[in-house]
Protein backbone atom coordinates (compact mmCIF):
# COMPACT_ATOMS: atom_id res chain seq x y z
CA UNK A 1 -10.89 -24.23 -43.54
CA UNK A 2 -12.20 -20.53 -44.34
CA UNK A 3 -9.95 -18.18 -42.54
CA UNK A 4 -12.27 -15.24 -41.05
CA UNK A 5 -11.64 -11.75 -42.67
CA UNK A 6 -10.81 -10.19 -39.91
CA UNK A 7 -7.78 -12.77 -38.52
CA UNK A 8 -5.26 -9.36 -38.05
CA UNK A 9 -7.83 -8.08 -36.16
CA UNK A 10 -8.71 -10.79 -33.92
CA UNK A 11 -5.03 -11.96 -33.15
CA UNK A 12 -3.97 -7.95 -32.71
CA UNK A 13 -7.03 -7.84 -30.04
CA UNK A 14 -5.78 -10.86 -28.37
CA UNK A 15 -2.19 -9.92 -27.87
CA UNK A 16 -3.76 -6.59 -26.12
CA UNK A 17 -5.78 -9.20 -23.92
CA UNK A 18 -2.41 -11.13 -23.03
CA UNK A 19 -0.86 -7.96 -21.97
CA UNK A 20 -2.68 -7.60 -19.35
CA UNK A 21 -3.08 -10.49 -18.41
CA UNK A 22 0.48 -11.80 -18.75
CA UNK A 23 1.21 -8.26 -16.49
CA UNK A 24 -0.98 -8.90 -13.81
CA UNK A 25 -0.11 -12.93 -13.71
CA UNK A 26 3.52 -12.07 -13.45
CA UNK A 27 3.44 -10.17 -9.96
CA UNK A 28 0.05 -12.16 -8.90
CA UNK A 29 0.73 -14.44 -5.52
CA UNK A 30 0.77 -18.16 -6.50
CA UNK A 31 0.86 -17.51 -10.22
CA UNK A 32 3.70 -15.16 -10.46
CA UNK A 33 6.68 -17.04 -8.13
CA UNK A 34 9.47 -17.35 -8.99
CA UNK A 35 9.79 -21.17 -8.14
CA UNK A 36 6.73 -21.40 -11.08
CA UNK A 37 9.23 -21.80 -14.21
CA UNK A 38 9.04 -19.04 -16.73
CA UNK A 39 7.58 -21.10 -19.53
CA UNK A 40 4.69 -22.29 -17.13
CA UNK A 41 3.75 -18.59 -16.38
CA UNK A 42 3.57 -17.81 -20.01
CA UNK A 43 1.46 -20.53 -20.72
CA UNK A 44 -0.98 -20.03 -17.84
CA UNK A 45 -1.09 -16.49 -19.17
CA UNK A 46 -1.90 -17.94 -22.44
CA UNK A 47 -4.43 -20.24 -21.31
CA UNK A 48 -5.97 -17.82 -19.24
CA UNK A 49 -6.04 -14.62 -22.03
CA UNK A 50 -7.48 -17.42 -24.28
CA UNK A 51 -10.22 -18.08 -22.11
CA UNK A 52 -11.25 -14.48 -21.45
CA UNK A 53 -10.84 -13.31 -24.80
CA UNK A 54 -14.50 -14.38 -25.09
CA UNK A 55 -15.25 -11.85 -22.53
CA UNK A 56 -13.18 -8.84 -23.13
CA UNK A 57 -12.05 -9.01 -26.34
CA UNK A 58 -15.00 -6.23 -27.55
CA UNK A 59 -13.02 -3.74 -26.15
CA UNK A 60 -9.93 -4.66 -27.35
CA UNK A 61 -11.21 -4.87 -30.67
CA UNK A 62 -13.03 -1.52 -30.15
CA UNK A 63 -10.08 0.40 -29.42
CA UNK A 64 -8.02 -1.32 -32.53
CA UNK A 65 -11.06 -0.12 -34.89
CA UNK A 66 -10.90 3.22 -33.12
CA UNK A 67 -7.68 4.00 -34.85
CA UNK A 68 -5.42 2.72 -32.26
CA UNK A 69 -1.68 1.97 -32.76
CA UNK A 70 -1.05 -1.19 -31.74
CA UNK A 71 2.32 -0.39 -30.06
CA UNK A 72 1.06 2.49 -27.81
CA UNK A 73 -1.91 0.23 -27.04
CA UNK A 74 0.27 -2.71 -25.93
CA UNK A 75 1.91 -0.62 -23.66
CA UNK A 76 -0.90 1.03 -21.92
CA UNK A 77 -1.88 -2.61 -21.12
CA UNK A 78 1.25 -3.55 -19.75
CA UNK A 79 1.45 -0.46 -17.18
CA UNK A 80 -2.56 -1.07 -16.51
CA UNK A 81 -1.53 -5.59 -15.42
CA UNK A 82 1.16 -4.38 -13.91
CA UNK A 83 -0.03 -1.55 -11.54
CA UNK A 84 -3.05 -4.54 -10.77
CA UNK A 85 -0.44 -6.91 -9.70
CA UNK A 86 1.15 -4.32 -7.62
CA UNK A 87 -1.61 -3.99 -5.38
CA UNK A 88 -2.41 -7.59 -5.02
CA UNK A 89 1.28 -8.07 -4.42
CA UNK A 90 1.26 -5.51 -1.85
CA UNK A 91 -2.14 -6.98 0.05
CA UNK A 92 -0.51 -10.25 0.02
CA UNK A 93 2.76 -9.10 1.59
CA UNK A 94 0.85 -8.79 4.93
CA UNK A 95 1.01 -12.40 5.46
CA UNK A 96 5.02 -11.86 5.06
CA UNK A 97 5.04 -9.46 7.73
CA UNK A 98 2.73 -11.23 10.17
CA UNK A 99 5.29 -14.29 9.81
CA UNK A 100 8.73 -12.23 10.22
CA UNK A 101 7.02 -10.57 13.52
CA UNK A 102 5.94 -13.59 14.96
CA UNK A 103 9.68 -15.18 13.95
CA UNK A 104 11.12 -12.08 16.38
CA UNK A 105 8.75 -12.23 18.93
CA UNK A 106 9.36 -16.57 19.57
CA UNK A 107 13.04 -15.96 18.47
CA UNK A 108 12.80 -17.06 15.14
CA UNK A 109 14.26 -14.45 13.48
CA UNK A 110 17.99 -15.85 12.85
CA UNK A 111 16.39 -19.32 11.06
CA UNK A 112 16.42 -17.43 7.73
CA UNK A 113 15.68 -19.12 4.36
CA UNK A 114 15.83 -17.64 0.47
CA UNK A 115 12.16 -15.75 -0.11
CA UNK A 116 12.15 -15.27 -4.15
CA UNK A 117 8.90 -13.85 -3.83
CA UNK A 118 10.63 -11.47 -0.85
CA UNK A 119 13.70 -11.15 -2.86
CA UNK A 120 16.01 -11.97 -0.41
CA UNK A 121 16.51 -13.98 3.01
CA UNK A 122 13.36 -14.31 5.05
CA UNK A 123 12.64 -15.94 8.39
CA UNK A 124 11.54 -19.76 8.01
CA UNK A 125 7.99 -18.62 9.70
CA UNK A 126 7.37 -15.91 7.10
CA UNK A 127 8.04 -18.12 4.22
CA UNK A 128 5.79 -21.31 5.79
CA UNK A 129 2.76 -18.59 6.35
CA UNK A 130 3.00 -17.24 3.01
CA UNK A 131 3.22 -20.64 1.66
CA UNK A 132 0.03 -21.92 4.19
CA UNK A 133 -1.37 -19.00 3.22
CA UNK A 134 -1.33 -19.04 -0.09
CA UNK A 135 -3.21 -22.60 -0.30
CA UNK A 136 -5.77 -21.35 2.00
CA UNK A 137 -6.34 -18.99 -0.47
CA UNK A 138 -6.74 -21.46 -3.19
CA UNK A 139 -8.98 -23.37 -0.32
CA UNK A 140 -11.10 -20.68 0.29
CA UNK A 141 -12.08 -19.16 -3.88
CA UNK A 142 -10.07 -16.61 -3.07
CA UNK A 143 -8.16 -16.77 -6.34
CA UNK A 144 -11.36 -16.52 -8.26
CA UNK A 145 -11.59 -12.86 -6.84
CA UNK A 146 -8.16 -12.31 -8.17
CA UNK A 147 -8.92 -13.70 -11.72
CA UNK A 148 -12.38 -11.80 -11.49
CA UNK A 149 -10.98 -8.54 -11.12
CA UNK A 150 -8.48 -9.07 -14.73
CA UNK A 151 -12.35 -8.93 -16.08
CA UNK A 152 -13.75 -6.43 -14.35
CA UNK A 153 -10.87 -4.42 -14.51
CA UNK A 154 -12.05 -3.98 -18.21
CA UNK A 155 -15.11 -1.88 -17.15
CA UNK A 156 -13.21 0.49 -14.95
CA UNK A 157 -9.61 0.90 -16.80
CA UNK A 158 -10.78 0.75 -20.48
CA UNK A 159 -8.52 -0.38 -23.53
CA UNK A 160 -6.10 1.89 -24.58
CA UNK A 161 -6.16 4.67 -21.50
CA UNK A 162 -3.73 4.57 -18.81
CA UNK A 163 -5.26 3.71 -15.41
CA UNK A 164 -5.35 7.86 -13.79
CA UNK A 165 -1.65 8.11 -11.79
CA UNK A 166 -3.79 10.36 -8.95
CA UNK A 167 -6.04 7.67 -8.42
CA UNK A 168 -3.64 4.61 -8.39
CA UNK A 169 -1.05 6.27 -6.22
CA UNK A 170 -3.67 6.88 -3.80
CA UNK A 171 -4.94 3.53 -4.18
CA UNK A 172 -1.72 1.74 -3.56
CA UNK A 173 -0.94 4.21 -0.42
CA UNK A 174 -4.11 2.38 0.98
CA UNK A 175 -3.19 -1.20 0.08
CA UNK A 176 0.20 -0.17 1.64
CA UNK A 177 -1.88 0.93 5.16
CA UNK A 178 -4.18 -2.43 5.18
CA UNK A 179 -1.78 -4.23 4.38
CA UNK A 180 0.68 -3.58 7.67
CA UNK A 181 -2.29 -2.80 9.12
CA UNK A 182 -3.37 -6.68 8.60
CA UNK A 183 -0.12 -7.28 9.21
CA UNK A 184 0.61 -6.39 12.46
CA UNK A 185 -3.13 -7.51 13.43
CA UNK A 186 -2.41 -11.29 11.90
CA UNK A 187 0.66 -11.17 14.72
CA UNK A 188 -0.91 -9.68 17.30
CA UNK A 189 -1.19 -12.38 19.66
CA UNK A 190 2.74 -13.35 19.49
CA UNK A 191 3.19 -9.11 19.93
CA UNK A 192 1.08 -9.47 23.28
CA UNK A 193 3.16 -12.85 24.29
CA UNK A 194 5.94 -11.22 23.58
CA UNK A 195 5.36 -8.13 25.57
CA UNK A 196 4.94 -10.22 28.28
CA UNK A 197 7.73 -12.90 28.34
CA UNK A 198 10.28 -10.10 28.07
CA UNK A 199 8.45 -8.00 30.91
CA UNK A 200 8.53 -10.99 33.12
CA UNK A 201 12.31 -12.10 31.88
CA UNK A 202 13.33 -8.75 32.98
CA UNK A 203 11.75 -8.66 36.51
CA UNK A 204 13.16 -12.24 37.26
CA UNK A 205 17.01 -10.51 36.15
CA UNK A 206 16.03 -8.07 38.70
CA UNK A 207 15.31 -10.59 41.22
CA UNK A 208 17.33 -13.13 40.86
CA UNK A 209 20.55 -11.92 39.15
CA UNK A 210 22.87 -14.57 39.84
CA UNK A 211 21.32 -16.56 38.11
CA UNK A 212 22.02 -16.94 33.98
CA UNK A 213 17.85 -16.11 32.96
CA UNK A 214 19.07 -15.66 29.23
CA UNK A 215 20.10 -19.65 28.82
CA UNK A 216 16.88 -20.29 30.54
CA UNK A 217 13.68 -18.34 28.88
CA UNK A 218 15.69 -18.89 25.48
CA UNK A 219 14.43 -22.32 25.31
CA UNK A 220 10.96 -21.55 27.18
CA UNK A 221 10.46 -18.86 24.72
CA UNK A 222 10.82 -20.89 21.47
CA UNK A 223 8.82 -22.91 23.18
CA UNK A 224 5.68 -20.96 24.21
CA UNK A 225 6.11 -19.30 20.98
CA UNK A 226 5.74 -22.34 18.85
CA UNK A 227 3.00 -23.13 20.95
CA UNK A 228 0.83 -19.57 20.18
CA UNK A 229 1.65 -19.96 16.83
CA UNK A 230 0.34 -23.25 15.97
CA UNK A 231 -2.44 -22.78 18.09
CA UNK A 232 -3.57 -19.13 16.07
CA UNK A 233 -1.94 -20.08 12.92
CA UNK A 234 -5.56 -21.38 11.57
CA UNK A 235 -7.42 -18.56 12.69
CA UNK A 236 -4.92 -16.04 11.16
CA UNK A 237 -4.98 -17.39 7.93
CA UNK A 238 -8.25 -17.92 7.51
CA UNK A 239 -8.68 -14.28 8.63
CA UNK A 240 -6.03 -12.81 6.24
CA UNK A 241 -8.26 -14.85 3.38
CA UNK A 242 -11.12 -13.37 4.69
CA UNK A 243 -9.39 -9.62 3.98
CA UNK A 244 -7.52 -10.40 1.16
CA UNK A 245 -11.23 -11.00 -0.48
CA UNK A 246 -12.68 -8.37 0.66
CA UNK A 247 -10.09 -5.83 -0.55
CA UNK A 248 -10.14 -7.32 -3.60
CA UNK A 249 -13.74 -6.65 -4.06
CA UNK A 250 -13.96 -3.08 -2.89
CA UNK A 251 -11.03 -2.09 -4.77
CA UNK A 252 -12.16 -1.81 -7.92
């Protein structure tokens, strides 16, 4: 077997390639949880930095020819993934919210369970939406878009130059807006129910005070709310899928 003359080369290159990829992967939704066991996520990033080496390893290569040190050109890649993730992170925490609001508003909101991806304790309806939505997602291509922009991102953040801090802190302050934006739009419906039932559980206390209204809409209101929510719960997901692609494509 002849070994090619430039092996150091083409294994530094790829390790650059794996940076960023490995970054991105480990704060991407789906890929990046932390029920997916740590050796899995390394070799998906693997797999995945071995298949688009064939696409963006040029550059990498470029920049090592330039002169580059490999160290300070690991690193760069490393705070370029993991800014990326960030902001897909972010996007997909509006799913998250959508669930915990429509958890309070059908009173929800003590049924907690442990969210790794949350870090903590999250209503039960937060984590089944992120979980629903995270296969309608995978349903709808929508993961493609998120392994598309790894590559592209080679054509706007080049290899060895940190991604500008101006433009990615204003970039993340709008994935923050859309995203509770989306958020609170996802839950609208159960916002407007809930507006309601609690208008009209008030007047009937004000009418009828004798009699105990708390033990009564308590039941009514899981209810109804269970109700809205499985009847909106397709159209909000396939909605937040909808976004999530599109602010994937126009962000960079």
């Amino acid at each position: 077997m002849t070994v090619p003359p430039d092996l150091e080369l083409q294994i530094a290159a790829f390790f650059l390639v794996f940076a960023r990829v490995g970054a991105v992967l480990m704060l991407l939704p789906v890929f990046g949880e932390d029920s997916v066991p740590g050796r899995v996520r390394l070799m998906i990033a693997f797999g995945l930095s071995f298949a688009f080496y064939g696409l963006v390893g040029a550059p990498a290569r470029a920049a090592l020819e330039n002169g580059g040190v490999l160290a300070a050109l690991l690193i760069a890649e490393l705070m370029t993934g993991l800014a990326m993730g960030m902001i897909m992170r972010i996007l997909f925490f509006a799913v998250s919210m959508a669930g915990s609001l429509i958890s309070m508003q059908s009173g929800f909101s003590s049924a907690v369970v442990f969210d790794p991806a949350q870090a903590g304790s999250a209503p039960i309806l937060s984590k089944f939406a992120a979980i629903a939505a995270a296969l309608v997602c995978m349903g709808m291509q929508v993961h493609h878009l998120w392994l598309g922009t790894i590559v592209h991102s080679y054509s706007t953040f080049p290899v060895g130059g940190l991604p500008p801090a101006a433009d990615f802190a204003q970039l993340a302050i709008q994935a923050v807006t859309r995203s509770m934006m989306l958020g609170v739009g996802l839950a609208a419906p159960l916002m407007v129910y809930g507006i309601v039932f609690n208008v009209a559980l008030g007047l009937a206390a004000r009418v009828a005070p004798a009699i105990q209204v708390f033990f009564i809409a308590q039941p009514l209101n899981l209810i109804l709310g269970l109700a809205i929510a499985a009847a909106t719960f397709g159209t909000m997901l396939t909605m937040f899928a909808q976004e999530m692609g599109a602010a994937l494509q126009g962000a960079w």
